[in-house]
C-alpha atoms as a PDB file:
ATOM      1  CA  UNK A   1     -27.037  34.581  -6.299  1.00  0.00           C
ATOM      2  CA  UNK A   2     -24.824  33.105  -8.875  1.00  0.00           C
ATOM      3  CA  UNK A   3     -21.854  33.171  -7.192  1.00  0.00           C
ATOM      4  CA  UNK A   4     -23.126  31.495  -3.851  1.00  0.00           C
ATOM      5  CA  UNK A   5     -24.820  28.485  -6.057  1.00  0.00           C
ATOM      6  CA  UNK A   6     -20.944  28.358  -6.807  1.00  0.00           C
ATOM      7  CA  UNK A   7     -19.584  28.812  -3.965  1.00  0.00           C
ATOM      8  CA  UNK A   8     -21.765  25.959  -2.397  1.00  0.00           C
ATOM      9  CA  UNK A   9     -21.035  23.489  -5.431  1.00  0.00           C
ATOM     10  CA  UNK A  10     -17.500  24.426  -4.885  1.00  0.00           C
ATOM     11  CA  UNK A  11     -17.516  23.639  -0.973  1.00  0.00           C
ATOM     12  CA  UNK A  12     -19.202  20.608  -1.670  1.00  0.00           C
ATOM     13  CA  UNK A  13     -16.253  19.465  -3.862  1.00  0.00           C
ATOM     14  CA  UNK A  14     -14.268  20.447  -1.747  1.00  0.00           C
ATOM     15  CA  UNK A  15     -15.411  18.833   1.213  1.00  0.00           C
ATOM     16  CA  UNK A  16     -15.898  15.240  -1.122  1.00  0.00           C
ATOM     17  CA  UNK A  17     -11.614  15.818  -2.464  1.00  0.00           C
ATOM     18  CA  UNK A  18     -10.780  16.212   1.576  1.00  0.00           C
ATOM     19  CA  UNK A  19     -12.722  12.961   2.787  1.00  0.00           C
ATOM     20  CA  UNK A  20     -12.789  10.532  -0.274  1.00  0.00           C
ATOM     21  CA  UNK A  21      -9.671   8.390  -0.866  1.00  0.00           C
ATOM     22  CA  UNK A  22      -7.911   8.410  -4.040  1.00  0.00           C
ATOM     23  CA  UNK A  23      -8.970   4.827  -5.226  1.00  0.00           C
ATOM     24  CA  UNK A  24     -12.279   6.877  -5.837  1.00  0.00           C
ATOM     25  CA  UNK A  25     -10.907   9.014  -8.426  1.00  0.00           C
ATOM     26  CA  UNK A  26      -9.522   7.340 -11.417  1.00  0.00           C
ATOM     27  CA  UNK A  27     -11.948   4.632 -13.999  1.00  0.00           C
ATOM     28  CA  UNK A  28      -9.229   2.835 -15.904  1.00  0.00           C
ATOM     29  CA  UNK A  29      -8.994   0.411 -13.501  1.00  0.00           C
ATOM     30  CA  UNK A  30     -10.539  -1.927 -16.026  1.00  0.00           C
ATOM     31  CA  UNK A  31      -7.366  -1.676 -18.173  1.00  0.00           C
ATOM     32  CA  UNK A  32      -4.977  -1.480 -15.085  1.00  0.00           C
ATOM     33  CA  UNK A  33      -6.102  -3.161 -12.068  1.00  0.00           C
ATOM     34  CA  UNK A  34      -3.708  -2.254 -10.155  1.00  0.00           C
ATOM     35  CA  UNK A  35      -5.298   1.284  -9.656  1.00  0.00           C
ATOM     36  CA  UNK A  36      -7.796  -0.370  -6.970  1.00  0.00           C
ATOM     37  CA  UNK A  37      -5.871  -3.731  -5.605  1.00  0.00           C
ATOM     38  CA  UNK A  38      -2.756  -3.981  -4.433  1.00  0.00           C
ATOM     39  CA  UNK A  39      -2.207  -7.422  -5.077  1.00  0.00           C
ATOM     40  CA  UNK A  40      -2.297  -6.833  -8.788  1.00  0.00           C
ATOM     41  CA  UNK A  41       1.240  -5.717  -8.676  1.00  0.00           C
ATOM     42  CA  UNK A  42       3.571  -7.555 -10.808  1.00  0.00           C
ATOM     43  CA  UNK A  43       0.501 -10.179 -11.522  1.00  0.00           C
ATOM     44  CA  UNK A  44       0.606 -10.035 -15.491  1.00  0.00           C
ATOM     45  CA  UNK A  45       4.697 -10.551 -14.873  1.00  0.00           C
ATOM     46  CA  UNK A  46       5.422  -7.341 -16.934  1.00  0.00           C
ATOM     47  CA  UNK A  47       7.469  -4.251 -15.376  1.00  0.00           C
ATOM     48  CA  UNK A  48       4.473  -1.288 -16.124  1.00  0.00           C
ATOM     49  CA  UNK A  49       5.181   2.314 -15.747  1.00  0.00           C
ATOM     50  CA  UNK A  50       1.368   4.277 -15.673  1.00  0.00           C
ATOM     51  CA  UNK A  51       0.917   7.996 -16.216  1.00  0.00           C
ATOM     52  CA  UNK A  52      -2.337   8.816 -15.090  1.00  0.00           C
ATOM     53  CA  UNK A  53      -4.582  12.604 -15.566  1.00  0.00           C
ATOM     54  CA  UNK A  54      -8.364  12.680 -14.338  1.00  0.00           C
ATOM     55  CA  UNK A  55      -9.674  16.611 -15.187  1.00  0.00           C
ATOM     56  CA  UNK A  56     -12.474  16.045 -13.072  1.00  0.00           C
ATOM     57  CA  UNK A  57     -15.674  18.792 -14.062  1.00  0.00           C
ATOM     58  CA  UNK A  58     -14.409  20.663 -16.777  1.00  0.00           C
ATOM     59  CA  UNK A  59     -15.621  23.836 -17.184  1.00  0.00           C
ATOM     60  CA  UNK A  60     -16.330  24.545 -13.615  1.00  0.00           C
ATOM     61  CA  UNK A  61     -13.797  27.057 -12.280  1.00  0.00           C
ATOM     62  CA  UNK A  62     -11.000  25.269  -9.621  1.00  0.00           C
ATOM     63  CA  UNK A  63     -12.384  21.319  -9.866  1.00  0.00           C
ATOM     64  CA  UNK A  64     -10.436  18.996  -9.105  1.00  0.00           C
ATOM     65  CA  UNK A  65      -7.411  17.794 -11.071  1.00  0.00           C
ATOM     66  CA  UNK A  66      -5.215  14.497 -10.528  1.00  0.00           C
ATOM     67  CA  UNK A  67      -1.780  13.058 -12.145  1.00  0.00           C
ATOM     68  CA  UNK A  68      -0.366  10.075 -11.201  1.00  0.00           C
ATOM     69  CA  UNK A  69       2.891   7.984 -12.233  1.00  0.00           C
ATOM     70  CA  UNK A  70       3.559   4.548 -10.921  1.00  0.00           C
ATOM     71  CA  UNK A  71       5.190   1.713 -11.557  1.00  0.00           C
ATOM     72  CA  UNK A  72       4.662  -2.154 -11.146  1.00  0.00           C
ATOM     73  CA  UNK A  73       6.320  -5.356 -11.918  1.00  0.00           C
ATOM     74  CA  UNK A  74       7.388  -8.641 -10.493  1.00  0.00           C
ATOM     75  CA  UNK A  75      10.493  -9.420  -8.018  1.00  0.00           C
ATOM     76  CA  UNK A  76      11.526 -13.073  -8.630  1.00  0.00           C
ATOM     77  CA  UNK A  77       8.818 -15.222  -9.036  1.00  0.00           C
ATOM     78  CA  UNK A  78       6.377 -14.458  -6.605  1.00  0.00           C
ATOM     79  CA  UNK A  79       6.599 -11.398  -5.236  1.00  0.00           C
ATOM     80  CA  UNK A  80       5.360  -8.041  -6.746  1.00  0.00           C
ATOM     81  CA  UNK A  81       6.436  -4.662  -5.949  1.00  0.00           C
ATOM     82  CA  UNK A  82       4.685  -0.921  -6.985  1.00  0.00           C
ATOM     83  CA  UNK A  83       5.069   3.024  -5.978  1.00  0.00           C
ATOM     84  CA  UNK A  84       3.211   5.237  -6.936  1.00  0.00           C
ATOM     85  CA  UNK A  85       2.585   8.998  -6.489  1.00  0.00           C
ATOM     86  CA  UNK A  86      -0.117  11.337  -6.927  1.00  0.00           C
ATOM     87  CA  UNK A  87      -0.849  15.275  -6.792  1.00  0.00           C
ATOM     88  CA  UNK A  88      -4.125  17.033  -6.770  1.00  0.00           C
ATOM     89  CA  UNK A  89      -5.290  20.068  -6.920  1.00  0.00           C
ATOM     90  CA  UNK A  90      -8.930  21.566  -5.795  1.00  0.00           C
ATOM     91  CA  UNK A  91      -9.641  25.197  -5.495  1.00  0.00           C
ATOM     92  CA  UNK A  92      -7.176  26.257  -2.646  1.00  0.00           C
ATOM     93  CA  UNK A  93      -6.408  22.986  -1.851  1.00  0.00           C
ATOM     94  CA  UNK A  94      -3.802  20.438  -2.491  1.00  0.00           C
ATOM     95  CA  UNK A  95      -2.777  16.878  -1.609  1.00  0.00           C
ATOM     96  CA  UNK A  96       0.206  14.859  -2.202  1.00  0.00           C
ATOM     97  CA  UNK A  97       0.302  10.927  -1.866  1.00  0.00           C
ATOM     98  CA  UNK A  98       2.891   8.645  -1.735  1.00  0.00           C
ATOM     99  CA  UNK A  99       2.000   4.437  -2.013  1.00  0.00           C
ATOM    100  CA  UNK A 100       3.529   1.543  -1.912  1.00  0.00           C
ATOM    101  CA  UNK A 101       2.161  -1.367  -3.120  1.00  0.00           C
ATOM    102  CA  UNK A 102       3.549  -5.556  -2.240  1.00  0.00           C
ATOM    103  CA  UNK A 103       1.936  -8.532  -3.773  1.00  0.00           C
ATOM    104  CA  UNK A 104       2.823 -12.269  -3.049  1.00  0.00           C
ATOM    105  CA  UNK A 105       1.667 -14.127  -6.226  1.00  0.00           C
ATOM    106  CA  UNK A 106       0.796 -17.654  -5.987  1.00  0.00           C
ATOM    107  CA  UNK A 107      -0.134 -20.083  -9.283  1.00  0.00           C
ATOM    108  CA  UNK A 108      -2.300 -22.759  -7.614  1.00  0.00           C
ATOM    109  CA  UNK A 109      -2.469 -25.050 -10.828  1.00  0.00           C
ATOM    110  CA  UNK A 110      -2.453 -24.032 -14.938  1.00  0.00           C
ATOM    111  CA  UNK A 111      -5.958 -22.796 -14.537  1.00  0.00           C
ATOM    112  CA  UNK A 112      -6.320 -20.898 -11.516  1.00  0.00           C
ATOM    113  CA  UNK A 113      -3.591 -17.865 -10.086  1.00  0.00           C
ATOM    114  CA  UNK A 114      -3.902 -16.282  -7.090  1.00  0.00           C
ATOM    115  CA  UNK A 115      -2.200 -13.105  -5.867  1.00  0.00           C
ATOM    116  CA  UNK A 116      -2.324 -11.344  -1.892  1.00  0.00           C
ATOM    117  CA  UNK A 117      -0.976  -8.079  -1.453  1.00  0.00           C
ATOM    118  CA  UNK A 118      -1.275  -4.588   0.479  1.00  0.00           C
ATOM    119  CA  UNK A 119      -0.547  -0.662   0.039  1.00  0.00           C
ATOM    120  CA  UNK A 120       0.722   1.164   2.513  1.00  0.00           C
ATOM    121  CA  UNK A 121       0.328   5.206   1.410  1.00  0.00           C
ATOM    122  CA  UNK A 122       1.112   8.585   3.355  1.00  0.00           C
ATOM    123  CA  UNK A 123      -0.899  11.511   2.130  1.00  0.00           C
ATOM    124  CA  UNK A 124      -0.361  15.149   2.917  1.00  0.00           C
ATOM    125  CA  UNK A 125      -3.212  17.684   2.808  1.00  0.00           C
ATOM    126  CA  UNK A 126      -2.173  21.548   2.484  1.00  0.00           C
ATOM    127  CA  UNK A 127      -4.758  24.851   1.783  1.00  0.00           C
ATOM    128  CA  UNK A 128      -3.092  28.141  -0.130  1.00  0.00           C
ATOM    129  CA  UNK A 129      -1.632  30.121   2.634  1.00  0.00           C
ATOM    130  CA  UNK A 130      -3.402  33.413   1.150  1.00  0.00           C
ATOM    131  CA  UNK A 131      -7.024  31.702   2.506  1.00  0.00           C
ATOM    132  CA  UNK A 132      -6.823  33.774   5.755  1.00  0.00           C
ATOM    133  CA  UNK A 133      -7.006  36.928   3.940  1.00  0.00           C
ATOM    134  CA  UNK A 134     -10.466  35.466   2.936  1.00  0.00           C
ATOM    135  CA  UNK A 135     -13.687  36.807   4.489  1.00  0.00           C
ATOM    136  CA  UNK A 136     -14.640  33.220   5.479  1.00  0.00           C
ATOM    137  CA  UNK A 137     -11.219  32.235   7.534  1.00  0.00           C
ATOM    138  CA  UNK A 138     -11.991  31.772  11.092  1.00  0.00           C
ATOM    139  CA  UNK A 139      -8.896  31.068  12.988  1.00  0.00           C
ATOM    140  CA  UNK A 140     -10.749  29.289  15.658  1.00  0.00           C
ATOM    141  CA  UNK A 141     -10.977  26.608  12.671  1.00  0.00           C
ATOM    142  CA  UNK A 142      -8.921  23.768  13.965  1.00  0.00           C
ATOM    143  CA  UNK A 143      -9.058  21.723  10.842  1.00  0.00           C
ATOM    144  CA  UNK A 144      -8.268  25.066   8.673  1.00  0.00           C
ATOM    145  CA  UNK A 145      -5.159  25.355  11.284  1.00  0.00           C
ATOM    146  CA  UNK A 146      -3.954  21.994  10.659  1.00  0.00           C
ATOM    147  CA  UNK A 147      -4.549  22.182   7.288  1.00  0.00           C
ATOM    148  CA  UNK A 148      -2.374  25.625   7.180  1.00  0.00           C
ATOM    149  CA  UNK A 149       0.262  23.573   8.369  1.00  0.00           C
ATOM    150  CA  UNK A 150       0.498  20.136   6.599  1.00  0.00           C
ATOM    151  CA  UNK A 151      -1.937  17.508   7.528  1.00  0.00           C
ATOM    152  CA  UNK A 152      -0.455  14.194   7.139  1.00  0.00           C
ATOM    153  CA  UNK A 153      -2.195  11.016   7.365  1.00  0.00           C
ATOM    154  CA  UNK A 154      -1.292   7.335   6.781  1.00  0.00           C
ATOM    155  CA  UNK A 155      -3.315   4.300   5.476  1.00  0.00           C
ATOM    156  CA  UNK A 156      -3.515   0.485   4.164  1.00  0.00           C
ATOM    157  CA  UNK A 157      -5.329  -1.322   2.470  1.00  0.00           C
ATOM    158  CA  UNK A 158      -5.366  -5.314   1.909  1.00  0.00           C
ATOM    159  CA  UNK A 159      -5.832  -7.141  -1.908  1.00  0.00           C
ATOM    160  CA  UNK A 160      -6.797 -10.283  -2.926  1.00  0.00           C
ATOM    161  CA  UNK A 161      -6.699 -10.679  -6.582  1.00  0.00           C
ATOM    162  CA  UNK A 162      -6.463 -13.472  -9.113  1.00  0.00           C
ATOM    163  CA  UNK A 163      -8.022 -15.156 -12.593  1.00  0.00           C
ATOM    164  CA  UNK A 164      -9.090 -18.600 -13.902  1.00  0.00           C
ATOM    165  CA  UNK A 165      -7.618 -19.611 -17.311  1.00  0.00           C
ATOM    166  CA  UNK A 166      -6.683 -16.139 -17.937  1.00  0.00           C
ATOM    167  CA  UNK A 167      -9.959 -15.320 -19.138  1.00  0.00           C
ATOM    168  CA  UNK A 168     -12.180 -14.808 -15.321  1.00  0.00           C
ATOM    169  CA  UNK A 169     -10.949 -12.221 -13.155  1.00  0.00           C
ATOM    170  CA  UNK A 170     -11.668 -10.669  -9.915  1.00  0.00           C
ATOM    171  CA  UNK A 171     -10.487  -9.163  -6.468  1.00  0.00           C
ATOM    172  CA  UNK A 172     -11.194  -7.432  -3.526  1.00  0.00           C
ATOM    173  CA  UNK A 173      -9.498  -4.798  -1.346  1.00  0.00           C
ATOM    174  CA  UNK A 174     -10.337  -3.561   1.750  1.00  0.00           C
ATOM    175  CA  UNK A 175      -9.510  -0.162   2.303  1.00  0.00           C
ATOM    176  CA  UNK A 176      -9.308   2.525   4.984  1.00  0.00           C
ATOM    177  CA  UNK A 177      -7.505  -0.119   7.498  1.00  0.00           C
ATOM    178  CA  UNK A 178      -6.108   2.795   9.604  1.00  0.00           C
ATOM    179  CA  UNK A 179      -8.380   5.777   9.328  1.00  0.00           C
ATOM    180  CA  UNK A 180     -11.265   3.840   9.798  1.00  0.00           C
ATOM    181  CA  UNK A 181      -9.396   1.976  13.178  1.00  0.00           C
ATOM    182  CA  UNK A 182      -8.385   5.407  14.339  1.00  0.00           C
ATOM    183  CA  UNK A 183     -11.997   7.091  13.975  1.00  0.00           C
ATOM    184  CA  UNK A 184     -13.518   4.113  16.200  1.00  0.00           C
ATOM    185  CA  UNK A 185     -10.590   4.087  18.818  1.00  0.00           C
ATOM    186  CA  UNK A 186     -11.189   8.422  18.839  1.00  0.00           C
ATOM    187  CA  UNK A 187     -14.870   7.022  18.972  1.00  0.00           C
ATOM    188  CA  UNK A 188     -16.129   9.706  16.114  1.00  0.00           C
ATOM    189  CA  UNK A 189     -16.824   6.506  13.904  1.00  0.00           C
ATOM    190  CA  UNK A 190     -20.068   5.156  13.423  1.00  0.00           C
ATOM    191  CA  UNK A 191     -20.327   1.382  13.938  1.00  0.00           C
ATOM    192  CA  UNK A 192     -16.759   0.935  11.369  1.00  0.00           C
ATOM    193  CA  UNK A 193     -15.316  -2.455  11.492  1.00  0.00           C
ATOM    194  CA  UNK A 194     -12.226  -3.638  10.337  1.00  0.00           C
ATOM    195  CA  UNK A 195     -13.447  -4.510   6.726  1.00  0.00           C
ATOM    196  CA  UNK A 196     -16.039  -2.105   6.398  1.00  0.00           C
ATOM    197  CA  UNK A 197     -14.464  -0.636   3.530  1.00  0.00           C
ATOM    198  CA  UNK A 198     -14.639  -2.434   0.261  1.00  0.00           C
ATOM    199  CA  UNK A 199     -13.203  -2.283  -3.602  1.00  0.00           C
ATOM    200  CA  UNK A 200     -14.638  -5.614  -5.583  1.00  0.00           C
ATOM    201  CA  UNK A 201     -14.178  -6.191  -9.056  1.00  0.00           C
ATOM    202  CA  UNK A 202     -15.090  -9.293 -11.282  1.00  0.00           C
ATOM    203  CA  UNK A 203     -15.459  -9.818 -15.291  1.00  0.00           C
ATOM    204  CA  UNK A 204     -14.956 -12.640 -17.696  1.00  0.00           C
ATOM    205  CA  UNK A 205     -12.872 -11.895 -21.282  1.00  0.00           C
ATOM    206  CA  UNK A 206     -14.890 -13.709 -23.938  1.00  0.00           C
ATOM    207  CA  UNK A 207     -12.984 -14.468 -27.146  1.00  0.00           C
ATOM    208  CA  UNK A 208     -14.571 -14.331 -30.899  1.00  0.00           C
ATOM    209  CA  UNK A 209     -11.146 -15.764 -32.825  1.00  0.00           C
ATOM    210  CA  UNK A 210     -12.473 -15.657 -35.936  1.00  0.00           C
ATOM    211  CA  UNK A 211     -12.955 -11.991 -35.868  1.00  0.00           C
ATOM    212  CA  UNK A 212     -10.196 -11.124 -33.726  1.00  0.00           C
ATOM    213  CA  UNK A 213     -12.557  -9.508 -31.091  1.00  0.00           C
ATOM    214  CA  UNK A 214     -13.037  -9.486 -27.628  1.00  0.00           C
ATOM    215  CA  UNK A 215     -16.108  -8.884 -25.411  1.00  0.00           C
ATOM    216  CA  UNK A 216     -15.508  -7.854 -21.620  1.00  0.00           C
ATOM    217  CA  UNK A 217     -18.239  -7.688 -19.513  1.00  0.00           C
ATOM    218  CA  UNK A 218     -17.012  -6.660 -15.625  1.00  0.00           C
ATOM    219  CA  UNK A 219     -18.670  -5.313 -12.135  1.00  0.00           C
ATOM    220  CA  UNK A 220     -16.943  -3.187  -9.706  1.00  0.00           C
ATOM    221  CA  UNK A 221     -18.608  -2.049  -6.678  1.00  0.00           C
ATOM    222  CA  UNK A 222     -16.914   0.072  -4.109  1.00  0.00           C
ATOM    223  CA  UNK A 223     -17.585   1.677  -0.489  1.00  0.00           C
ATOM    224  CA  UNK A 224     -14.912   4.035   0.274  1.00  0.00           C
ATOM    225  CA  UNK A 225     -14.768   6.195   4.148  1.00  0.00           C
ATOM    226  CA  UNK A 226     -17.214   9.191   3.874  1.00  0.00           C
ATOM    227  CA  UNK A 227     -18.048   8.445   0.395  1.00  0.00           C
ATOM    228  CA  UNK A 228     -21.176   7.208  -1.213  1.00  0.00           C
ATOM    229  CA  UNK A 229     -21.497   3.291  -2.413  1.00  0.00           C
ATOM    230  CA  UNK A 230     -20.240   3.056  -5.979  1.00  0.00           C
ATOM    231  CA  UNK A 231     -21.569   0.162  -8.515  1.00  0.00           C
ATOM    232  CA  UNK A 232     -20.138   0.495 -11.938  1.00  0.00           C
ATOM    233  CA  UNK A 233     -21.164  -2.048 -15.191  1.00  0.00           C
ATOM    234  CA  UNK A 234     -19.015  -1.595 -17.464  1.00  0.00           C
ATOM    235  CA  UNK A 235     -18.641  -3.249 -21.293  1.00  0.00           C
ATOM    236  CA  UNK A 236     -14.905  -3.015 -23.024  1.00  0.00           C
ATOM    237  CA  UNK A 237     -14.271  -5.051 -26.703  1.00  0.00           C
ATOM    238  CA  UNK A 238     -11.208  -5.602 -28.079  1.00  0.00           C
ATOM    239  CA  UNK A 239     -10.193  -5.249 -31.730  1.00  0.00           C
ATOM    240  CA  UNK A 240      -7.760  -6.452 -33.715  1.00  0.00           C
ATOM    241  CA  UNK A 241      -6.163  -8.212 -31.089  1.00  0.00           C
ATOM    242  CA  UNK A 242      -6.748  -5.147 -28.695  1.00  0.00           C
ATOM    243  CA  UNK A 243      -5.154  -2.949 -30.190  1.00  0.00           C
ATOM    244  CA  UNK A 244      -8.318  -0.948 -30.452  1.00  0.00           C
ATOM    245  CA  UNK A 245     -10.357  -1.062 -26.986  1.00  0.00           C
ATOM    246  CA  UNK A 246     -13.417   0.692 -26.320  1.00  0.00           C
ATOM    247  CA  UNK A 247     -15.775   0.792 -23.812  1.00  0.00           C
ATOM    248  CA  UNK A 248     -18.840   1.684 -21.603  1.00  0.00           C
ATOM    249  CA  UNK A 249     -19.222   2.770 -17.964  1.00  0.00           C
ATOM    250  CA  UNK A 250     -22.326   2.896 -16.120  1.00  0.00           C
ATOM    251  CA  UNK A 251     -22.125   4.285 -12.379  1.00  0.00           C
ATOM    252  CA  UNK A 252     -25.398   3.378 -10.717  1.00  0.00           C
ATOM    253  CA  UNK A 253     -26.740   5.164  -7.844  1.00  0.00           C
ATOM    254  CA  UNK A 254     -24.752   8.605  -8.600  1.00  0.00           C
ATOM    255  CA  UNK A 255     -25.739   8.549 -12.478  1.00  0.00           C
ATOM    256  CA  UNK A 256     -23.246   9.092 -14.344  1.00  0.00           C
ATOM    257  CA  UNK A 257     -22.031   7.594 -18.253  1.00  0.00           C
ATOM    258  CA  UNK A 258     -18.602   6.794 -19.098  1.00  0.00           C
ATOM    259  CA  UNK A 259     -16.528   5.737 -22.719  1.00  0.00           C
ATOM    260  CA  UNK A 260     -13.347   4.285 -22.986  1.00  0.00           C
ATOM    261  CA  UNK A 261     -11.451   4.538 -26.317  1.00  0.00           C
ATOM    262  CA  UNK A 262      -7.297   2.963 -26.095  1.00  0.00           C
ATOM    263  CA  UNK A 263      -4.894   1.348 -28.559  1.00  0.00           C
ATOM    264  CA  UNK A 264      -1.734  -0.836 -28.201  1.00  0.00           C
ATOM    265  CA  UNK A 265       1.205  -0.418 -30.430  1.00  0.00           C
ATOM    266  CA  UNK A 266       3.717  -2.799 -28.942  1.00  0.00           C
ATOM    267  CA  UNK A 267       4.820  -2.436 -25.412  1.00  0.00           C
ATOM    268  CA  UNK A 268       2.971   1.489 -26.287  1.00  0.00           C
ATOM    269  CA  UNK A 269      -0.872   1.702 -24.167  1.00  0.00           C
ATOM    270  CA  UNK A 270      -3.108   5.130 -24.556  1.00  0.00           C
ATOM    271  CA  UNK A 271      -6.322   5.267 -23.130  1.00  0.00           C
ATOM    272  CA  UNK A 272      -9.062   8.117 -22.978  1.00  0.00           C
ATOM    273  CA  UNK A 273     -12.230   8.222 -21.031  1.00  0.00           C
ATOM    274  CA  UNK A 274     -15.234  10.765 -21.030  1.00  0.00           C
ATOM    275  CA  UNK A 275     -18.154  10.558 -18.156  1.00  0.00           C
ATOM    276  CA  UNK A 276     -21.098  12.909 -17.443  1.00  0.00           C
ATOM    277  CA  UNK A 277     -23.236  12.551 -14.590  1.00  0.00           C
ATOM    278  CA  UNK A 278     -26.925  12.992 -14.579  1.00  0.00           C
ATOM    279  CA  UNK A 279     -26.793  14.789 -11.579  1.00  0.00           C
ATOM    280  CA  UNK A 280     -28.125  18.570 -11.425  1.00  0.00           C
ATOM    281  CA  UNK A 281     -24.302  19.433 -10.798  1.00  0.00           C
ATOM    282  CA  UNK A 282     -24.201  18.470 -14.517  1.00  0.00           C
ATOM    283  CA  UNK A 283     -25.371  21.845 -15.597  1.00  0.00           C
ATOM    284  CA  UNK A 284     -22.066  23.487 -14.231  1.00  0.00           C
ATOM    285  CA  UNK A 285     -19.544  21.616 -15.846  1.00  0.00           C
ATOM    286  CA  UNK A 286     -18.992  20.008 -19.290  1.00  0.00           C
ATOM    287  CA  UNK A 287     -17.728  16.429 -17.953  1.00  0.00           C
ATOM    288  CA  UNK A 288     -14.718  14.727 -17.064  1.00  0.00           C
ATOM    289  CA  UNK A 289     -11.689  13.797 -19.219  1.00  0.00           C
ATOM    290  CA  UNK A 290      -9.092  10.906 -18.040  1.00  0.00           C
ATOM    291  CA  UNK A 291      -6.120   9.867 -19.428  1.00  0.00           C
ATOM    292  CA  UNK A 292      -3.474   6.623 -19.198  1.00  0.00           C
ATOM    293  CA  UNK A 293      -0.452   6.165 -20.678  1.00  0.00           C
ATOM    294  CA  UNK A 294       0.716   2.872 -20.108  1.00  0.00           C
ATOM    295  CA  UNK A 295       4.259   1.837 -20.942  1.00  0.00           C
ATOM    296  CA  UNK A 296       4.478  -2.363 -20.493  1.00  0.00           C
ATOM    297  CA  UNK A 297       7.505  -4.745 -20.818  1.00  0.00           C
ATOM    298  CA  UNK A 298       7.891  -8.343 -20.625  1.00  0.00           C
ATOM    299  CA  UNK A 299       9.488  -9.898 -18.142  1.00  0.00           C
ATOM    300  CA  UNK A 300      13.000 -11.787 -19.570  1.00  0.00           C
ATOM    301  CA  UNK A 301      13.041 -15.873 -19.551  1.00  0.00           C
ATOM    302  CA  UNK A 302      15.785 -16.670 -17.898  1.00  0.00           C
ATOM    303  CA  UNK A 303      15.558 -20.451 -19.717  1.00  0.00           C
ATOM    304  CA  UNK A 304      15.371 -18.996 -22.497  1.00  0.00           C
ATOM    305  CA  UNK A 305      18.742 -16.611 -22.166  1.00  0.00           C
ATOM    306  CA  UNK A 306      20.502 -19.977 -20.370  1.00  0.00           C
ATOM    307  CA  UNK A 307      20.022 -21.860 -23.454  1.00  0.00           C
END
């Protein structure tokens, strides 16, 4: 009885890895922004390399785990260029991503900056060849067949993202542009228009100078193809000039508790999250660990070399 209460968690993780998209998966995108909008790409006018790890459900045998490395940074003065690339692994099955991310920044006036950009991203889904020795493999299975073989799929997203006086933030990205157009034009979508798919985020940086803190209130909310809506209220402060950060996550509707705890040493970022859910799943696993390193350098002033 035991194993089939883990065989059905595990099919149901399975079948949420296969359908949700990867801007589902990792939380730091309150540190790096650029992990849910496109158009944050080369916006802070550093060159960024990220290293990315989400063990997702510790403790329960073949969850889900993710790496990442990208890279952003500016081209010129307006435009913004990433790439990044991503492996996970689930049970049997894997997927490899490839994205590429283009930004076209835009500084209105001092106080207000404005950024538009898009991701295109190819992503290939594969299952252990050794599953049709299984007692389950049915070869009639024509997603199991194509998934034998390689099943490749493309996507895009659009970004709008930008801040006022440095301090307000926000953005929005609409995702599943293609799969979302090809379910409706195969007609197995239900009702899916063109922006039907949403990533928003919004916060405000409030400053205590005298005690070299920072308070970070921010809002994402997120509805991602065959996944459930996603609202997350999260609280970072900054120390010592942020080079301490720590935080709180709350992810309404699915229940589930996150901390943040980072530092900055120079152009040197490490960050470290822990959620739980409150879920009955819960019981199975021991939580989920995530982990950034973040390597940032400026930009060179070219006025400043010329001189």
């Amino acid at each position: 009885m035991k194993k089939l209460i883990h065989l059905s968690l595990l099919l149901f993780a399975l079948q949420a890895t296969v359908h949700a998209q990867d801007e589902a998966i990792f939380m730091h995108y309150n540190v790096n922004p650029i992990l849910i909008n496109p158009a944050a790409a080369g916006f802070d006018e550093q060159y960024n390399l990220l290293f990315n790890a989400r063990m997702q459900w510790t403790g329960f045998e073949d969850a889900p785990r993710t790496i990442s490395a990208r890279y952003n940074g500016p081209l010129g003065r307006t435009f913004g260029l990433g790439i990044g690339i991503f492996s996970e692994k689930a049970a049997q099955l894997s997927r490899s991503k490839l994205q590429l991310d283009y930004a076209f920044r835009y500084p209105i006036n001092d106080d207000w900056k404005l950024s538009f950009g898009f991701y295109t991203e190819f992503q290939q889904l594969t299952v252990d060849g050794d599953i049709t020795s299984g007692n389950f493999y049915d070869p009639a299975d024509d997603v199991l067949e194509a998934l034998l073989n390689g099943d490749g799929q493309f996507d895009a997203a659009l970004g709008i993202y930008g801040t006022f006086r440095d301090n307000t933030y926000g953005g929005i990205t609409f995702n599943n542009l293609v799969s979302s157009r090809l379910s409706t034009i195969a007609g197995t979508g239900t009702s899916e228009s063109f922006f039907s798919f949403y990533t928003f985020l919004v916060g405000h940086r409030f400053e205590l100078t005298d005690q070299k803190i920072t308070l970070e209130p921010s809002l994402m909310m997120r509805q991602i193809r065959n996944a459930p809506y996603q609202m997350d209220l999260n609280l970072k402060a900054g120390f010592l000039d942020d080079q301490l950060v720590a935080g709180l996550s709350y992810r309404a509707g699915l229940g589930a508790l996150g901390i943040l705890l980072g530092t900055r040493l120079t152009n040197f970022n490490l960050y470290y999250s822990y959620d739980v859910s409150f879920q009955r799943f819960q019981r199975y696993n021991t939580g989920s660990h995530e982990i950034t390193v973040a390597l940032k350098f400026k930009k060179k002033d070219r006025k400043k070399n010329d001189q």
